[in-house]
N, C-alpha and C. Protein backbone atom coordinates (compact mmCIF):
# COMPACT_ATOMS: atom_id res chain seq x y z
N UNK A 1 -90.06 27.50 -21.14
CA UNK A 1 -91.39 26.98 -21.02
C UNK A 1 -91.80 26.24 -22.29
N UNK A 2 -91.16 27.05 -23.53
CA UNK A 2 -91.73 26.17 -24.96
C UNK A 2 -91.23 24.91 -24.79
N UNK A 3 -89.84 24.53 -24.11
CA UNK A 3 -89.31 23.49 -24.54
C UNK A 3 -89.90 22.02 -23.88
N UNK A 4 -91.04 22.83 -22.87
CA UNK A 4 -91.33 21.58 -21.78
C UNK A 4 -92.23 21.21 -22.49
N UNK A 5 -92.80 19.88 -23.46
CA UNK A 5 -94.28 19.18 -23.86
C UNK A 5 -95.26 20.01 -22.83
N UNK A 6 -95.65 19.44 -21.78
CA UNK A 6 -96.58 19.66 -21.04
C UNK A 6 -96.79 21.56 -20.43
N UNK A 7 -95.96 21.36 -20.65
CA UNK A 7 -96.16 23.51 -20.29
C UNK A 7 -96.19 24.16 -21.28
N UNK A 8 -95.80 23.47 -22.70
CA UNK A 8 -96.07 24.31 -23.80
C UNK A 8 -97.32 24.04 -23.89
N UNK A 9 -98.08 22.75 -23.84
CA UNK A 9 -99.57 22.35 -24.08
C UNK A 9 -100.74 23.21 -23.18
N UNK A 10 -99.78 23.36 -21.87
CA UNK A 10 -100.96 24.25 -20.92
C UNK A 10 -101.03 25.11 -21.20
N UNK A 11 -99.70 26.18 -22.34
CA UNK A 11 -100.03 27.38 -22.67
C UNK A 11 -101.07 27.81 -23.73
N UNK A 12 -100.64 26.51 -24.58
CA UNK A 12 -101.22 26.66 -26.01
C UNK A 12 -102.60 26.67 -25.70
N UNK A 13 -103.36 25.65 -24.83
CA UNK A 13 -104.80 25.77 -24.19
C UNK A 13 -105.36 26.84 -23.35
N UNK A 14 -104.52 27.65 -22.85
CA UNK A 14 -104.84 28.56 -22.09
C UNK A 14 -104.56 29.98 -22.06
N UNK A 15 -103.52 30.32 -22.65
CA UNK A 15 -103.08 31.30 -22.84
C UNK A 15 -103.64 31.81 -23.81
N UNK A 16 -104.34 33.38 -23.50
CA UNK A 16 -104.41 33.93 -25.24
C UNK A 16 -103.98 35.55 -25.14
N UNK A 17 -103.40 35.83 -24.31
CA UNK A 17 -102.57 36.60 -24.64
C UNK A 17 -101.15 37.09 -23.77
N UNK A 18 -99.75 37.13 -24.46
CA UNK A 18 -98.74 37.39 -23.91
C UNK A 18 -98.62 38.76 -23.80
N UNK A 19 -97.82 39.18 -22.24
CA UNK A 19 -97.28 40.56 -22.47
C UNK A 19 -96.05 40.31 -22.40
N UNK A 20 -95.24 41.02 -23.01
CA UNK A 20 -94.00 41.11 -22.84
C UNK A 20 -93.23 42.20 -22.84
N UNK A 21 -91.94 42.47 -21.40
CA UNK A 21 -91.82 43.52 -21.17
C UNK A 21 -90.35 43.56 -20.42
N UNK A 22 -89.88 44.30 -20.42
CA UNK A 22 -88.26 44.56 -19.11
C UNK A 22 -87.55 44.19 -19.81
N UNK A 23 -87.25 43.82 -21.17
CA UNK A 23 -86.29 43.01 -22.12
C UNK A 23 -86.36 43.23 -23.28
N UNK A 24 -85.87 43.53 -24.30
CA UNK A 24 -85.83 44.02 -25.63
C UNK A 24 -86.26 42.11 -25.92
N UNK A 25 -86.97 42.37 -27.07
CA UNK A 25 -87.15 41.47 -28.04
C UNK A 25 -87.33 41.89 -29.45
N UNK A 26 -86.27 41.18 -30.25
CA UNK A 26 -86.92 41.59 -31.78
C UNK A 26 -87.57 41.04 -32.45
N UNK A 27 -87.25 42.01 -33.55
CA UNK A 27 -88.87 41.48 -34.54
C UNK A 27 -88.19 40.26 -35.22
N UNK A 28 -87.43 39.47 -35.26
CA UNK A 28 -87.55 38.18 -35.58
C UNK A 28 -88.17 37.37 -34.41
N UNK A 29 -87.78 37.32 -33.40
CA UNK A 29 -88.02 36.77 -31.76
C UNK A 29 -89.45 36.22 -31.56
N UNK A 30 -89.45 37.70 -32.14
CA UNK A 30 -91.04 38.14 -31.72
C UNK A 30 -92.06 37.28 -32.49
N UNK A 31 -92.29 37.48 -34.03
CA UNK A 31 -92.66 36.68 -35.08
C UNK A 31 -92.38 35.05 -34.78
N UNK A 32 -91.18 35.03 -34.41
CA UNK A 32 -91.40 32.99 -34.49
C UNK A 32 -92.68 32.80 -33.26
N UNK A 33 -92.33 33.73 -32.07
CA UNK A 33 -92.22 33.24 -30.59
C UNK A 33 -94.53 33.18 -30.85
N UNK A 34 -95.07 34.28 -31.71
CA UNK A 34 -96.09 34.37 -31.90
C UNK A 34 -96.83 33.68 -32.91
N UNK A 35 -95.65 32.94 -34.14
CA UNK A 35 -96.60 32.16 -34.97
C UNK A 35 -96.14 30.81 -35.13
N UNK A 36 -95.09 30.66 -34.39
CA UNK A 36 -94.45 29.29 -34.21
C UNK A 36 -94.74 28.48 -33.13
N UNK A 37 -94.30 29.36 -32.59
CA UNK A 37 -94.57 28.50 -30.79
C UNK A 37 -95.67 28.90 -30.20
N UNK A 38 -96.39 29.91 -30.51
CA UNK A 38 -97.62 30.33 -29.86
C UNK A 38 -98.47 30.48 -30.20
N UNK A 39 -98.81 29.98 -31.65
CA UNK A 39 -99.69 30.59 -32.38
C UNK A 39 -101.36 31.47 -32.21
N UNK A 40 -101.60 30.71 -31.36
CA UNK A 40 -103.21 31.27 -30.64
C UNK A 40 -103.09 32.19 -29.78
N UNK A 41 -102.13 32.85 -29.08
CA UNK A 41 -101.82 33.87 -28.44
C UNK A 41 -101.91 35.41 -28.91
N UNK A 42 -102.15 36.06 -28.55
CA UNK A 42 -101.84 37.47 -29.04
C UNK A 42 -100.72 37.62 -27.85
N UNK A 43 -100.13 38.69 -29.10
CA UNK A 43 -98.35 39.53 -28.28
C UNK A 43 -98.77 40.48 -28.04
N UNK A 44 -98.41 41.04 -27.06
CA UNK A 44 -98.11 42.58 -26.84
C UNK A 44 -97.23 42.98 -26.29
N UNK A 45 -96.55 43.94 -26.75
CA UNK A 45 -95.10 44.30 -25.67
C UNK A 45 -95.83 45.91 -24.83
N UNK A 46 -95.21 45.51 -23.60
CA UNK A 46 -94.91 46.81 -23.00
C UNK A 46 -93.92 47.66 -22.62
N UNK A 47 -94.02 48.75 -22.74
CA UNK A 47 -92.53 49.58 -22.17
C UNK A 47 -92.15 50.86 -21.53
N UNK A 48 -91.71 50.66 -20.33
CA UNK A 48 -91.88 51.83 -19.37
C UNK A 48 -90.54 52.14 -18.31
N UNK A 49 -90.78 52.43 -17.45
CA UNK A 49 -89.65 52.77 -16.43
C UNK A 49 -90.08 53.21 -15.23
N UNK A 50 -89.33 52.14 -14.30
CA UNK A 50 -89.74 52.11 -13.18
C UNK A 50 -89.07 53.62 -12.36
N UNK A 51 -88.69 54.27 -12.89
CA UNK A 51 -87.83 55.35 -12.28
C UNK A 51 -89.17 56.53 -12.66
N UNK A 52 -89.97 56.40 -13.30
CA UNK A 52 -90.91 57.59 -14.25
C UNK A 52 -92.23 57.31 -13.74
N UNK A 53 -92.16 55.98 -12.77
CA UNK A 53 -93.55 55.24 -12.29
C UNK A 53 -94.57 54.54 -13.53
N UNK A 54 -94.03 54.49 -14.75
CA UNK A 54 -94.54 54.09 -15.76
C UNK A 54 -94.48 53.23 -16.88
N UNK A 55 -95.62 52.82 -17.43
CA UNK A 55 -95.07 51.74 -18.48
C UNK A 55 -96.16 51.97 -19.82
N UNK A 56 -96.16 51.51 -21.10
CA UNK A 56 -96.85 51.64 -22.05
C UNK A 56 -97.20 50.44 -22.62
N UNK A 57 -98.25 50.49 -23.64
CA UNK A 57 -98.51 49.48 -24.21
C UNK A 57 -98.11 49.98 -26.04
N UNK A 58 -97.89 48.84 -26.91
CA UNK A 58 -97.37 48.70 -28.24
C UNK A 58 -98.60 49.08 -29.03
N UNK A 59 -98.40 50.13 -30.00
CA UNK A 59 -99.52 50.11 -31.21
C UNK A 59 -99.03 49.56 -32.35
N UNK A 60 -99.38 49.11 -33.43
CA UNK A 60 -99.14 48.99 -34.81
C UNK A 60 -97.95 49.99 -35.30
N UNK A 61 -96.95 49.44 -36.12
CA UNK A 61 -95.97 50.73 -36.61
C UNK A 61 -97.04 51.69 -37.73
N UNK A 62 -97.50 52.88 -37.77
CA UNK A 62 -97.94 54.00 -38.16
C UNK A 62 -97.38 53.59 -40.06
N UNK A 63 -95.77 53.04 -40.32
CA UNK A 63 -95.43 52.71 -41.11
C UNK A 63 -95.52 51.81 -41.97
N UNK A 64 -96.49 50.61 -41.04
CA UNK A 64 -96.52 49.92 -41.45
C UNK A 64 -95.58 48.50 -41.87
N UNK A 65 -94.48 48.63 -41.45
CA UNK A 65 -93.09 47.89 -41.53
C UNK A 65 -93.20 46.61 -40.89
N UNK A 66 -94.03 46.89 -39.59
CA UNK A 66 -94.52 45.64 -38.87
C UNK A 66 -93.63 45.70 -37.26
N UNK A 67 -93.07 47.03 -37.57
CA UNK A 67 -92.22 46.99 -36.14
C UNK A 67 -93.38 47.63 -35.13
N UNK A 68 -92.55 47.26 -33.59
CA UNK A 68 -93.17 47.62 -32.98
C UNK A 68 -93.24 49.01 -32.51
N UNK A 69 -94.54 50.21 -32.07
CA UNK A 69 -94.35 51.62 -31.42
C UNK A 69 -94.76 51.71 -30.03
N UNK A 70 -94.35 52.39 -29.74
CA UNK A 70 -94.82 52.84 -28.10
C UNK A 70 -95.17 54.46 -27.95
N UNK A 71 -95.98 54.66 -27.44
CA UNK A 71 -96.25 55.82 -27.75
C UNK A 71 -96.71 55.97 -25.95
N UNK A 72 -96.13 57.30 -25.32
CA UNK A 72 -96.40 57.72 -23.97
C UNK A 72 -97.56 58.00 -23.89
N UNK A 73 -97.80 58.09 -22.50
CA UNK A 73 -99.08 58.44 -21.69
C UNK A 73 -99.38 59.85 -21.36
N UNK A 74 -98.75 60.41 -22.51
CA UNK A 74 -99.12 62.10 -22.44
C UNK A 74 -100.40 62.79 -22.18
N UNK A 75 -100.37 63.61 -20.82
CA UNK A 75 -98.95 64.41 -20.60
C UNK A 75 -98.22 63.67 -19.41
N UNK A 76 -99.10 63.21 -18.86
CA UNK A 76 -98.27 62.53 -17.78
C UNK A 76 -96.87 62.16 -17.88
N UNK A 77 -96.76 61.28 -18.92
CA UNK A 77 -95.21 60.57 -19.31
C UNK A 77 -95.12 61.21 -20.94
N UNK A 78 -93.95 61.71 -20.84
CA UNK A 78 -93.48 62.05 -22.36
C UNK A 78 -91.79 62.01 -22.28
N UNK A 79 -92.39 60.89 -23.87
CA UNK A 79 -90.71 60.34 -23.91
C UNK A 79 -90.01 61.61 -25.21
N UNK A 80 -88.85 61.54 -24.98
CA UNK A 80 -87.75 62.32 -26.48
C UNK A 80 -87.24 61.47 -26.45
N UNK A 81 -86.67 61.47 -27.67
CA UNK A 81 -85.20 60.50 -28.22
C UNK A 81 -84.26 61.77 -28.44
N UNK A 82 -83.16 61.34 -28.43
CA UNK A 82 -82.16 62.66 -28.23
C UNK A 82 -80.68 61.97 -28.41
N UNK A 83 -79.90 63.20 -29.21
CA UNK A 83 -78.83 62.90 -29.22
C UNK A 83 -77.91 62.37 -27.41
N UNK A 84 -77.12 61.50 -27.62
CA UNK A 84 -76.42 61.49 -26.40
C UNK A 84 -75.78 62.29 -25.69
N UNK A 85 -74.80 62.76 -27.24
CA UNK A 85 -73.39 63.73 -27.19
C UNK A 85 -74.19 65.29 -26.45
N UNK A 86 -75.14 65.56 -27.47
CA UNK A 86 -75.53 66.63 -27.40
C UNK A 86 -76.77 66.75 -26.25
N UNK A 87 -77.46 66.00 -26.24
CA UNK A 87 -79.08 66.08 -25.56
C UNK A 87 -80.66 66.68 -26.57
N UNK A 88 -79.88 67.26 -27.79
CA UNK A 88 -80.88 68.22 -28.05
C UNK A 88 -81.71 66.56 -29.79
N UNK A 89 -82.76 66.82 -29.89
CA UNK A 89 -83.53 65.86 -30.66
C UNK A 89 -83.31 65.19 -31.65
N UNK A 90 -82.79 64.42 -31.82
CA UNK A 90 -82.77 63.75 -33.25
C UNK A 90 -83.73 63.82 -34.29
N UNK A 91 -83.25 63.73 -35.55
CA UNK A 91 -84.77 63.66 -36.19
C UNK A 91 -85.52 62.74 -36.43
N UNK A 92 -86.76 63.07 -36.73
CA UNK A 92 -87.79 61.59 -36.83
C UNK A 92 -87.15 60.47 -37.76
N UNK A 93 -86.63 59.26 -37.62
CA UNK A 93 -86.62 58.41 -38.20
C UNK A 93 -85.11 57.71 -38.08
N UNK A 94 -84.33 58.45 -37.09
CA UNK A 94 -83.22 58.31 -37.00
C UNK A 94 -83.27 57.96 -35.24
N UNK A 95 -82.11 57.16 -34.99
CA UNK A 95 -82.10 56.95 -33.06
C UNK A 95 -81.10 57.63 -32.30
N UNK A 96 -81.29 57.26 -30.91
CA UNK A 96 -80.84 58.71 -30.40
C UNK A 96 -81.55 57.65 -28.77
N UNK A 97 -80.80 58.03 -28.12
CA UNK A 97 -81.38 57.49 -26.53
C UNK A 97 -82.83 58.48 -25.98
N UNK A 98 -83.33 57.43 -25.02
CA UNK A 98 -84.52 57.53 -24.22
C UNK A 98 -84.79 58.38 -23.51
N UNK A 99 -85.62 59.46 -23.27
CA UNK A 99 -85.05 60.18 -22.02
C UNK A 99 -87.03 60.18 -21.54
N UNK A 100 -87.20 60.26 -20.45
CA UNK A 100 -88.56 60.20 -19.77
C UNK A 100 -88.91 61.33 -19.10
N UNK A 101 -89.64 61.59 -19.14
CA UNK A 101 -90.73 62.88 -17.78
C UNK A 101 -91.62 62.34 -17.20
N UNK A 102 -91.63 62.56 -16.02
CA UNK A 102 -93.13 62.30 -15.36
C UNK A 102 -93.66 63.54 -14.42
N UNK A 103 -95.27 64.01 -14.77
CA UNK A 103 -95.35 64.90 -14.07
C UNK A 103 -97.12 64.70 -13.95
N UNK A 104 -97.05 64.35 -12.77
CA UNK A 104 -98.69 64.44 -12.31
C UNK A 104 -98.82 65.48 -11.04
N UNK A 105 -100.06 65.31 -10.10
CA UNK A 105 -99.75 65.91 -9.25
C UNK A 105 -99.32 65.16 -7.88
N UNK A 106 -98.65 63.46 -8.22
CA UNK A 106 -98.09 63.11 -7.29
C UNK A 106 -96.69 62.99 -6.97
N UNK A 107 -95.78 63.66 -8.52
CA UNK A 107 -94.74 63.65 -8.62
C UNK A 107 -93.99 64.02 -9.80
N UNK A 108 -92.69 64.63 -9.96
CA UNK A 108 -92.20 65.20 -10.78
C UNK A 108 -90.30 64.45 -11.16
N UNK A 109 -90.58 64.08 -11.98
CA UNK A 109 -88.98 63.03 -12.33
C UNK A 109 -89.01 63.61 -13.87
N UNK A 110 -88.13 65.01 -13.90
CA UNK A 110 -87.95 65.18 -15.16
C UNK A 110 -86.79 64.48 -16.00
N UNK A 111 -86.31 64.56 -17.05
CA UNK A 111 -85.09 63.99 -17.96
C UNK A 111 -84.48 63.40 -17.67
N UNK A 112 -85.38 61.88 -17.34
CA UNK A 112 -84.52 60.42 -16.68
C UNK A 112 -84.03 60.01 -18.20
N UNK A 113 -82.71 59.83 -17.83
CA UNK A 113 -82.24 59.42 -18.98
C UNK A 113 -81.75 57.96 -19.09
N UNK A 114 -82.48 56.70 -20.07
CA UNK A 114 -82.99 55.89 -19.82
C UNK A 114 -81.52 54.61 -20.67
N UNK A 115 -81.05 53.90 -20.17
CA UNK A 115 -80.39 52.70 -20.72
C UNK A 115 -81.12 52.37 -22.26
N UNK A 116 -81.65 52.87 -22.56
CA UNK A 116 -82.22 52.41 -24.39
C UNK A 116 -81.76 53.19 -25.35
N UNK A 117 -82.01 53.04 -26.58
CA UNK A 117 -81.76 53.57 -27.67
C UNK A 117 -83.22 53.39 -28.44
N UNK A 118 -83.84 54.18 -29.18
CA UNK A 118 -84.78 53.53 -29.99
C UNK A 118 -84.82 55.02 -31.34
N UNK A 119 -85.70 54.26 -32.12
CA UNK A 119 -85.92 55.48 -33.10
C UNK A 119 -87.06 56.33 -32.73
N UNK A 120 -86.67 57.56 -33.23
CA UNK A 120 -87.69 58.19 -33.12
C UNK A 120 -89.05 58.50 -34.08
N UNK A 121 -90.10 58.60 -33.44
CA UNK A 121 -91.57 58.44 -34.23
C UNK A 121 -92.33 59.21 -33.64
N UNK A 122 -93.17 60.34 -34.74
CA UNK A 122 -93.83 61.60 -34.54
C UNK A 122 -94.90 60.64 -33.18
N UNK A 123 -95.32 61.50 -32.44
CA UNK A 123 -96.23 60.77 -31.48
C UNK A 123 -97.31 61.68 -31.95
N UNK A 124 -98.48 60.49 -31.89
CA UNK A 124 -99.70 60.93 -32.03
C UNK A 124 -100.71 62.24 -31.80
N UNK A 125 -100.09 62.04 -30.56
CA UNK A 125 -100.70 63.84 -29.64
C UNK A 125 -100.05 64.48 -29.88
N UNK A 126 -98.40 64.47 -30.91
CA UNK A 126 -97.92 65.87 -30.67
C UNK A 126 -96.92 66.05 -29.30
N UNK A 127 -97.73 65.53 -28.30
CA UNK A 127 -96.29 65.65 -26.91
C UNK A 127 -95.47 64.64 -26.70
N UNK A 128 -93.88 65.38 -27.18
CA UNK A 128 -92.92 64.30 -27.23
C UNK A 128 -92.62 63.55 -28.23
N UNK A 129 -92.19 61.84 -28.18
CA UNK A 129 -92.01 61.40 -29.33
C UNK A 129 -92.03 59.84 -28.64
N UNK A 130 -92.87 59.40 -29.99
CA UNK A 130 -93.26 57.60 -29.89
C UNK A 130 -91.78 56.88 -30.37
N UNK A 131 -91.63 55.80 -29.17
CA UNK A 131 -90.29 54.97 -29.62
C UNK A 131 -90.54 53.65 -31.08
N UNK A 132 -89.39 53.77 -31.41
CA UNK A 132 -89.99 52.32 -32.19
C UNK A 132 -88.15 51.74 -32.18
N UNK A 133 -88.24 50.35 -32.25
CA UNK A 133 -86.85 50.15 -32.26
C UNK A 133 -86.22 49.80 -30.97
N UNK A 134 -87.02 49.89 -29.53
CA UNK A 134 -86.58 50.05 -28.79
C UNK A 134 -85.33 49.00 -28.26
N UNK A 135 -84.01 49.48 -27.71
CA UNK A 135 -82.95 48.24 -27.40
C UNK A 135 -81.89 48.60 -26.38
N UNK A 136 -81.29 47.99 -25.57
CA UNK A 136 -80.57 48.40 -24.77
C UNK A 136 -78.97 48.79 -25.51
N UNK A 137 -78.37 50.15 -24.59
CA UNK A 137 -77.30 50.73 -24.90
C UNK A 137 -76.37 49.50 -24.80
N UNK A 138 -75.40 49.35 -25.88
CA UNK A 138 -74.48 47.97 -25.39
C UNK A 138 -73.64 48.57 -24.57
N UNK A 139 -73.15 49.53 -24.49
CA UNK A 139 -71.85 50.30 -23.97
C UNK A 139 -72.12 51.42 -22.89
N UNK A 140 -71.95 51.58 -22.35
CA UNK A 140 -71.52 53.44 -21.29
C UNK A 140 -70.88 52.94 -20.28
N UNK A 141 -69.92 54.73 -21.03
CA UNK A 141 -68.84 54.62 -19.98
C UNK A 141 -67.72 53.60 -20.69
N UNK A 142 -67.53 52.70 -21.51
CA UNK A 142 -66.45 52.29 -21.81
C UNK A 142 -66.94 50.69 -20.80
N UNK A 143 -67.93 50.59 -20.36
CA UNK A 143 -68.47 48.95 -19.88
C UNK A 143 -69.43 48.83 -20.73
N UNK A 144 -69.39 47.21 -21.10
CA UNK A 144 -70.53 46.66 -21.58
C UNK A 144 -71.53 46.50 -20.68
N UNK A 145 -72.58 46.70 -20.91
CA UNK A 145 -73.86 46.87 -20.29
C UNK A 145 -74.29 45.33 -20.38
N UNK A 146 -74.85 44.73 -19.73
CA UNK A 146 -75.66 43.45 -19.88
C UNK A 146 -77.37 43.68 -19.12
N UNK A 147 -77.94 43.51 -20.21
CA UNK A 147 -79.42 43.56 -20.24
C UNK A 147 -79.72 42.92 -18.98
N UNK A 148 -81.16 44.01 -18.40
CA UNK A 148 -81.73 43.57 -17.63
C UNK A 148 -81.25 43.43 -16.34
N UNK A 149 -79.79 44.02 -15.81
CA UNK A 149 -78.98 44.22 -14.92
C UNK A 149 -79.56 45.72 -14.39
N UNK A 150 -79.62 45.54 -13.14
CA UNK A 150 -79.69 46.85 -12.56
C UNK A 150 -78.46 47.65 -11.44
């Protein structure tokens, strides 16, 4: 869309804020795509799983680093990061794959264990743990994974 004159112009006039979501983007990506090509826009990423019925929205990194966090919809959705090998938690600041819960009273999908990797980050409430880092597994199983494939 940036590359078209006329569809970048309709964005730049109209658009003021992007979501972005179903696709890892990094923080270089991210930075040009918001002060280069988009400048008048606000970003926001979202991130969820359609298997958990859910999705989140991005806060500020807590760290300050400038990366992006996600923090669940607890209690409803509560994410862990977790060793692979093992299952049991990584520690804060180190990565470790995705794993999801969902539990309302319309449904129960415990320890979906999710194609990502991200770091782990104390979550706000206490239930679970906020992603930051989030990116797809390149590998399982001995296949390369290609993003965004289901």
């Amino acid at each position: 869309m940036a590359e078209r004159p006329s569809t970048r112009a309709l964005i730049e006039e109209k658009v003021r804020l992007v979501i972005w979501t179903g696709a890892h983007m990094d923080l270089d990506a991210l930075d040009y795509l918001s002060s280069e090509i988009f400048p008048k826009a606000q970003f926001r990423g979202s991130y969820g799983s359609t298997s958990v019925l859910s999705g989140t929205v991005q806060r500020p990194d807590p760290e300050g680093a400038g990366d992006v966090v996600f923090d669940s919809y607890a209690p409803y959705v509560i994410y862990r990061v977790v060793d692979p090998a093992t299952g049991r938690p990584v520690d804060f600041g180190e990565e470790g794959a995705v794993v999801m819960n969902y539990l309302t009273r319309y449904g129960l999908v415990p320890n979906s264990l999710e194609r990502d990797l991200a770091t782990r980050v104390p979550s706000p409430t206490g239930a679970g743990d906020s992603l930051r880092n989030i990116h797809p597994v390149a590998e399982m199983d001995g296949q390369k994974m290609i993003e965004g494939v289901y």
